[in-house]
PDB file of N, CA and C in Angstrom:
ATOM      1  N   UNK A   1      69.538 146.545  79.891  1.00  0.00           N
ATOM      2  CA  UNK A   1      68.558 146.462  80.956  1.00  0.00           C
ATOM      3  C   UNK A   1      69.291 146.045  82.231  1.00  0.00           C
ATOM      4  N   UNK A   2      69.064 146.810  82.868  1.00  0.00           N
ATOM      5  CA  UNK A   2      69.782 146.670  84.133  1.00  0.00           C
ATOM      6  C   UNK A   2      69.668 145.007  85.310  1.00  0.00           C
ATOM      7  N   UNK A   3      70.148 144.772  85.854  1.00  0.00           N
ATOM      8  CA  UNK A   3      70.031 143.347  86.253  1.00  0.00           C
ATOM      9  C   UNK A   3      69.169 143.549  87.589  1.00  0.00           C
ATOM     10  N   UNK A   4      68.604 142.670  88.402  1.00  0.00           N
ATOM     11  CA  UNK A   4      67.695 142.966  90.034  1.00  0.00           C
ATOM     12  C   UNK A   4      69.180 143.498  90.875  1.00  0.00           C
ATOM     13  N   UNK A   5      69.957 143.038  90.938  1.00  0.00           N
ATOM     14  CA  UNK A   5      71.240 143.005  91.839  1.00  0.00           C
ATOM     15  C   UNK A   5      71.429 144.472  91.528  1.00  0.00           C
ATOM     16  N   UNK A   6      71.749 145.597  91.192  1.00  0.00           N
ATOM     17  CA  UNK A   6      71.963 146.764  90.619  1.00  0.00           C
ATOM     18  C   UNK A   6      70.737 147.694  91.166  1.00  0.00           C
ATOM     19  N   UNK A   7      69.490 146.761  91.198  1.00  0.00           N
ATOM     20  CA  UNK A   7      68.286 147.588  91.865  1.00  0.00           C
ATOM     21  C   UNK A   7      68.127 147.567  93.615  1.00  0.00           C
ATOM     22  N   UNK A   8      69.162 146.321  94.145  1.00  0.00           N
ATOM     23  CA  UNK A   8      69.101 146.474  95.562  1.00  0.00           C
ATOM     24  C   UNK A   8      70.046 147.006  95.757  1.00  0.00           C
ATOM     25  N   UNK A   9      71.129 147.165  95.152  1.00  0.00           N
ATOM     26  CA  UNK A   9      72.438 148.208  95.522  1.00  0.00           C
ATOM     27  C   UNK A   9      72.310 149.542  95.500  1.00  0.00           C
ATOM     28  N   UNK A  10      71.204 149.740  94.517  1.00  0.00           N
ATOM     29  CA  UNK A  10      70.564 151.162  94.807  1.00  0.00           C
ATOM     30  C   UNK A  10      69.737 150.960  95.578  1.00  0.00           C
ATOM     31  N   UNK A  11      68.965 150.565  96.331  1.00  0.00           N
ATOM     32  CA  UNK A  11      68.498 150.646  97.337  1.00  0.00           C
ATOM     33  C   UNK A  11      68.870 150.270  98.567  1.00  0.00           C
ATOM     34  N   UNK A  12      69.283 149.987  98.726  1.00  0.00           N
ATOM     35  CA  UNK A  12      70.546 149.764 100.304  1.00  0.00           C
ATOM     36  C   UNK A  12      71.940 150.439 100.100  1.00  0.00           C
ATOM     37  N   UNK A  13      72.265 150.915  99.163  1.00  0.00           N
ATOM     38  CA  UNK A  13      73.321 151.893  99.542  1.00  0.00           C
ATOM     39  C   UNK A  13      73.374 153.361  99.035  1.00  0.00           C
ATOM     40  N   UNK A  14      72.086 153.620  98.541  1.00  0.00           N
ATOM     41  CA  UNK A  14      72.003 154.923  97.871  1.00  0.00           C
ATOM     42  C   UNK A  14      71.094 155.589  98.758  1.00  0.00           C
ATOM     43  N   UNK A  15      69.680 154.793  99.333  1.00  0.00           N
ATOM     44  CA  UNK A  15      68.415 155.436  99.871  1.00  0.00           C
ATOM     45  C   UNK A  15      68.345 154.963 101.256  1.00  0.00           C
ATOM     46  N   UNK A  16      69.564 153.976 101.822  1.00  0.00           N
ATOM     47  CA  UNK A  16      69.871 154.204 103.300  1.00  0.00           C
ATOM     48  C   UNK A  16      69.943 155.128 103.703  1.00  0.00           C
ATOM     49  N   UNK A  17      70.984 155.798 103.582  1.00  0.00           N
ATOM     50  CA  UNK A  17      71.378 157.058 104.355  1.00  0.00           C
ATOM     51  C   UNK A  17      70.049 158.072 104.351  1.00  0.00           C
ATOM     52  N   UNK A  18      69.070 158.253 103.239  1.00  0.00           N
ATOM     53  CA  UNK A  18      68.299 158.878 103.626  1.00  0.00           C
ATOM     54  C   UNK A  18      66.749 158.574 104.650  1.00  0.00           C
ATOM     55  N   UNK A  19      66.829 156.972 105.037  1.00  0.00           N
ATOM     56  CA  UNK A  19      66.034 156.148 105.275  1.00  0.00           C
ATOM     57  C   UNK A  19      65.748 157.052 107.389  1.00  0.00           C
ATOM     58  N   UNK A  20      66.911 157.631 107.827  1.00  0.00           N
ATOM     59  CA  UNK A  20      66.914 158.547 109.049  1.00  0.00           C
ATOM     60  C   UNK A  20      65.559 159.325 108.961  1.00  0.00           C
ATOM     61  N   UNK A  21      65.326 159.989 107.484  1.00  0.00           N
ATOM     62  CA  UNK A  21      64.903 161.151 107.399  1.00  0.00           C
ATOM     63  C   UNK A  21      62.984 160.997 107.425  1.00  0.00           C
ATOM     64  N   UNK A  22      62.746 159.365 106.841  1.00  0.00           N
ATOM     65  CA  UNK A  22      61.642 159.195 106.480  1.00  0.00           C
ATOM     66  C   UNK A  22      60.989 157.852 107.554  1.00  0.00           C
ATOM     67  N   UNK A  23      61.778 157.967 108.875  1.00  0.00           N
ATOM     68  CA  UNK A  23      61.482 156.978 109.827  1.00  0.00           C
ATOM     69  C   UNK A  23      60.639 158.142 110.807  1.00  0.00           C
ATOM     70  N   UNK A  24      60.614 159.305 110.367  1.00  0.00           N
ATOM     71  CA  UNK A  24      59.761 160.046 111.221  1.00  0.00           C
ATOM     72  C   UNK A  24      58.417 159.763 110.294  1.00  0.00           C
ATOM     73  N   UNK A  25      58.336 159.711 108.836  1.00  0.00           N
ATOM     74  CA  UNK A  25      56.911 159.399 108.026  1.00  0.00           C
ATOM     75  C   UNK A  25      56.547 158.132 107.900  1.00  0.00           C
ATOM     76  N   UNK A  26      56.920 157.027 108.618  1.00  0.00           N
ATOM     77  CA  UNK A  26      56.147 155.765 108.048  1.00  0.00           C
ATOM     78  C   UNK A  26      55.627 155.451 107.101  1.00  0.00           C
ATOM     79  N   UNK A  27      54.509 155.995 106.747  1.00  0.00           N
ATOM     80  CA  UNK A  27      53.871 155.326 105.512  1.00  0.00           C
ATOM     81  C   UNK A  27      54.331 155.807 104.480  1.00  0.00           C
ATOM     82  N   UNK A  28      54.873 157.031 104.493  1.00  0.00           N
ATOM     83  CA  UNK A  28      55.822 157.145 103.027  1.00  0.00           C
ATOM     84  C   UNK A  28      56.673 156.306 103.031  1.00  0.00           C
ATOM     85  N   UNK A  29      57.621 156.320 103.808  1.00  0.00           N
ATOM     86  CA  UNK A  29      58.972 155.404 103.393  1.00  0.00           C
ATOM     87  C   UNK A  29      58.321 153.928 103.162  1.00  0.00           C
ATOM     88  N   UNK A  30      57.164 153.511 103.555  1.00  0.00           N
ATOM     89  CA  UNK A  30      56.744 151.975 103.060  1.00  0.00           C
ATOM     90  C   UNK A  30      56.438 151.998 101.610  1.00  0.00           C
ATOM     91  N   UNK A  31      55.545 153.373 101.265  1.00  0.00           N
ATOM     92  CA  UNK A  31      55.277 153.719  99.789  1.00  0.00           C
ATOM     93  C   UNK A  31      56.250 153.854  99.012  1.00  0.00           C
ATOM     94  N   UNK A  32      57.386 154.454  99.268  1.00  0.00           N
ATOM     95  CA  UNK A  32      58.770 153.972  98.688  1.00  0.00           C
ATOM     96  C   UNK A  32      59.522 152.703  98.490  1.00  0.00           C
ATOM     97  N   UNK A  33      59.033 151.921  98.650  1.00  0.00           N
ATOM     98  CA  UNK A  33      59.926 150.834  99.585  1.00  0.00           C
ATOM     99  C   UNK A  33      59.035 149.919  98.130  1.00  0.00           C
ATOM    100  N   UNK A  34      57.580 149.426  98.510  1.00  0.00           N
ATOM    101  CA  UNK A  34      56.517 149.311  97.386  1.00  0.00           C
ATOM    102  C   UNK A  34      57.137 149.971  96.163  1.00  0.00           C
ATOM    103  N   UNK A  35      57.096 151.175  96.072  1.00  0.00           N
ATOM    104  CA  UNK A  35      57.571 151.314  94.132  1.00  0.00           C
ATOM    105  C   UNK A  35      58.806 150.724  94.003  1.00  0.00           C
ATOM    106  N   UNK A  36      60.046 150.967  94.689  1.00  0.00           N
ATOM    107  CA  UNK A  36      61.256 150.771  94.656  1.00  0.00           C
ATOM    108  C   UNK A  36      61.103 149.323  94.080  1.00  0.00           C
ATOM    109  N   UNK A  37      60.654 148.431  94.947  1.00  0.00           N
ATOM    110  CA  UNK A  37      60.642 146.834  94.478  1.00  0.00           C
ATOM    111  C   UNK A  37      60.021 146.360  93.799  1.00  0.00           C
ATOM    112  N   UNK A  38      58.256 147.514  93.372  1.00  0.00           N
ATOM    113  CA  UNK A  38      57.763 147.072  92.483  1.00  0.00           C
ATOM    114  C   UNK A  38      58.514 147.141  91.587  1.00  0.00           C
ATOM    115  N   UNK A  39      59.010 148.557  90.816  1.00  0.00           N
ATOM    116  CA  UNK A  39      59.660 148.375  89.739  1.00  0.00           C
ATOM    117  C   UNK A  39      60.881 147.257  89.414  1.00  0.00           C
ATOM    118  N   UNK A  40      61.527 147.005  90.609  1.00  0.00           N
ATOM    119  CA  UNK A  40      62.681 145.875  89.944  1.00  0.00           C
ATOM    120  C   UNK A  40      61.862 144.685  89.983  1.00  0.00           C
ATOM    121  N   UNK A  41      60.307 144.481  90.451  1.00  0.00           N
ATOM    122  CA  UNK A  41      59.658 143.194  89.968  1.00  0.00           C
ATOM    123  C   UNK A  41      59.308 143.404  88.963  1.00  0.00           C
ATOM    124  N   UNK A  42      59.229 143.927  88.291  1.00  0.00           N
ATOM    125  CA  UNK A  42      58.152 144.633  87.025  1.00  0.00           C
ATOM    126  C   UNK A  42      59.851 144.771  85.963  1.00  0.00           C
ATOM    127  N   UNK A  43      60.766 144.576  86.434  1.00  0.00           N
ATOM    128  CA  UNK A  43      61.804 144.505  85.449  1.00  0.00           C
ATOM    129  C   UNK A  43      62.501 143.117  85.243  1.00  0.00           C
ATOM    130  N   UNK A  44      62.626 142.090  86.318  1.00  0.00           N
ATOM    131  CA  UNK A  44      62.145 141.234  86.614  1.00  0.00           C
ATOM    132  C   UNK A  44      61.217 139.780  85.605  1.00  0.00           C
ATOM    133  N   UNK A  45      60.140 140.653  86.223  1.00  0.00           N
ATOM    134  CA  UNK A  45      59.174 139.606  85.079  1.00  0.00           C
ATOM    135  C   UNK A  45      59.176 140.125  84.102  1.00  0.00           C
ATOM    136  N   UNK A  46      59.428 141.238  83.363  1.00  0.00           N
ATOM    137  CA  UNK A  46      59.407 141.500  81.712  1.00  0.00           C
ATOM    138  C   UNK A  46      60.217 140.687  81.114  1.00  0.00           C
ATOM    139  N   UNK A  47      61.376 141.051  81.695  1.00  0.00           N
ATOM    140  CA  UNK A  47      62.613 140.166  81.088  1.00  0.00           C
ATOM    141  C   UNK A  47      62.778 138.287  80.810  1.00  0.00           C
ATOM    142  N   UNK A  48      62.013 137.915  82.344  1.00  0.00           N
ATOM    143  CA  UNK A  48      61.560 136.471  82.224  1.00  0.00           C
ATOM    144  C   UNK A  48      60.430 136.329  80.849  1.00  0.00           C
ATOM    145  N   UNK A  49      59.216 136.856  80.748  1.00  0.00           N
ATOM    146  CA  UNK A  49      58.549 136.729  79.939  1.00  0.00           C
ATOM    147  C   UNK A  49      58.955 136.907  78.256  1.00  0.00           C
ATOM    148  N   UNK A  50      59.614 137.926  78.308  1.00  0.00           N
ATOM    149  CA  UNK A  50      60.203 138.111  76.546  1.00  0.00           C
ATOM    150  C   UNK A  50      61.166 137.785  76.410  1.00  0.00           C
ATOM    151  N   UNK A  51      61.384 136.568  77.259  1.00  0.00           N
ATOM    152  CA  UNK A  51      62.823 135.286  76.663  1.00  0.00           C
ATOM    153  C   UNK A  51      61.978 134.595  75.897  1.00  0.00           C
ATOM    154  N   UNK A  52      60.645 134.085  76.477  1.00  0.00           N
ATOM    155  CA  UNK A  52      59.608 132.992  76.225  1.00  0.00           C
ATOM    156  C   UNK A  52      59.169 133.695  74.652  1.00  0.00           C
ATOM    157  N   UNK A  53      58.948 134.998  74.611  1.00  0.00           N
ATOM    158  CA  UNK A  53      58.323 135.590  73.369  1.00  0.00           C
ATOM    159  C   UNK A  53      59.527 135.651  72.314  1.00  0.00           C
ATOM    160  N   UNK A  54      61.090 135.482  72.258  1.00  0.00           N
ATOM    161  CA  UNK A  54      61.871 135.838  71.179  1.00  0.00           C
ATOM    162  C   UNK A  54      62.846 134.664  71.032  1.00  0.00           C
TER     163      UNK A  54
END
């Protein structure tokens, strides 16, 4: 399972460069931005929680 640190390195050095392209769409690139971090919260707290469960 991948660590949070690994999920902002993909996101600041993978989906920068395309970040030019989606400053003309606003609310997409925020809707990106939302899943992007949801999911590394949502990977995040799983991992905190099923220490407590095993």
């Amino acid at each position: 399972m991948p660590g949070t640190a690994v999920g902002l390195i993909f996101i600041d050095f993978i989906v920068r460069p395309f970040a030019k392209i989606f400053e003309k769409m606003p609310i997409l690139m925020i809707a990106m931005l939302v899943i992007f971090y949801g999911i590394i919260a949502y990977i995040v707290l799983r991992s905190a929680y099923l220490v407590d469960k095993q």
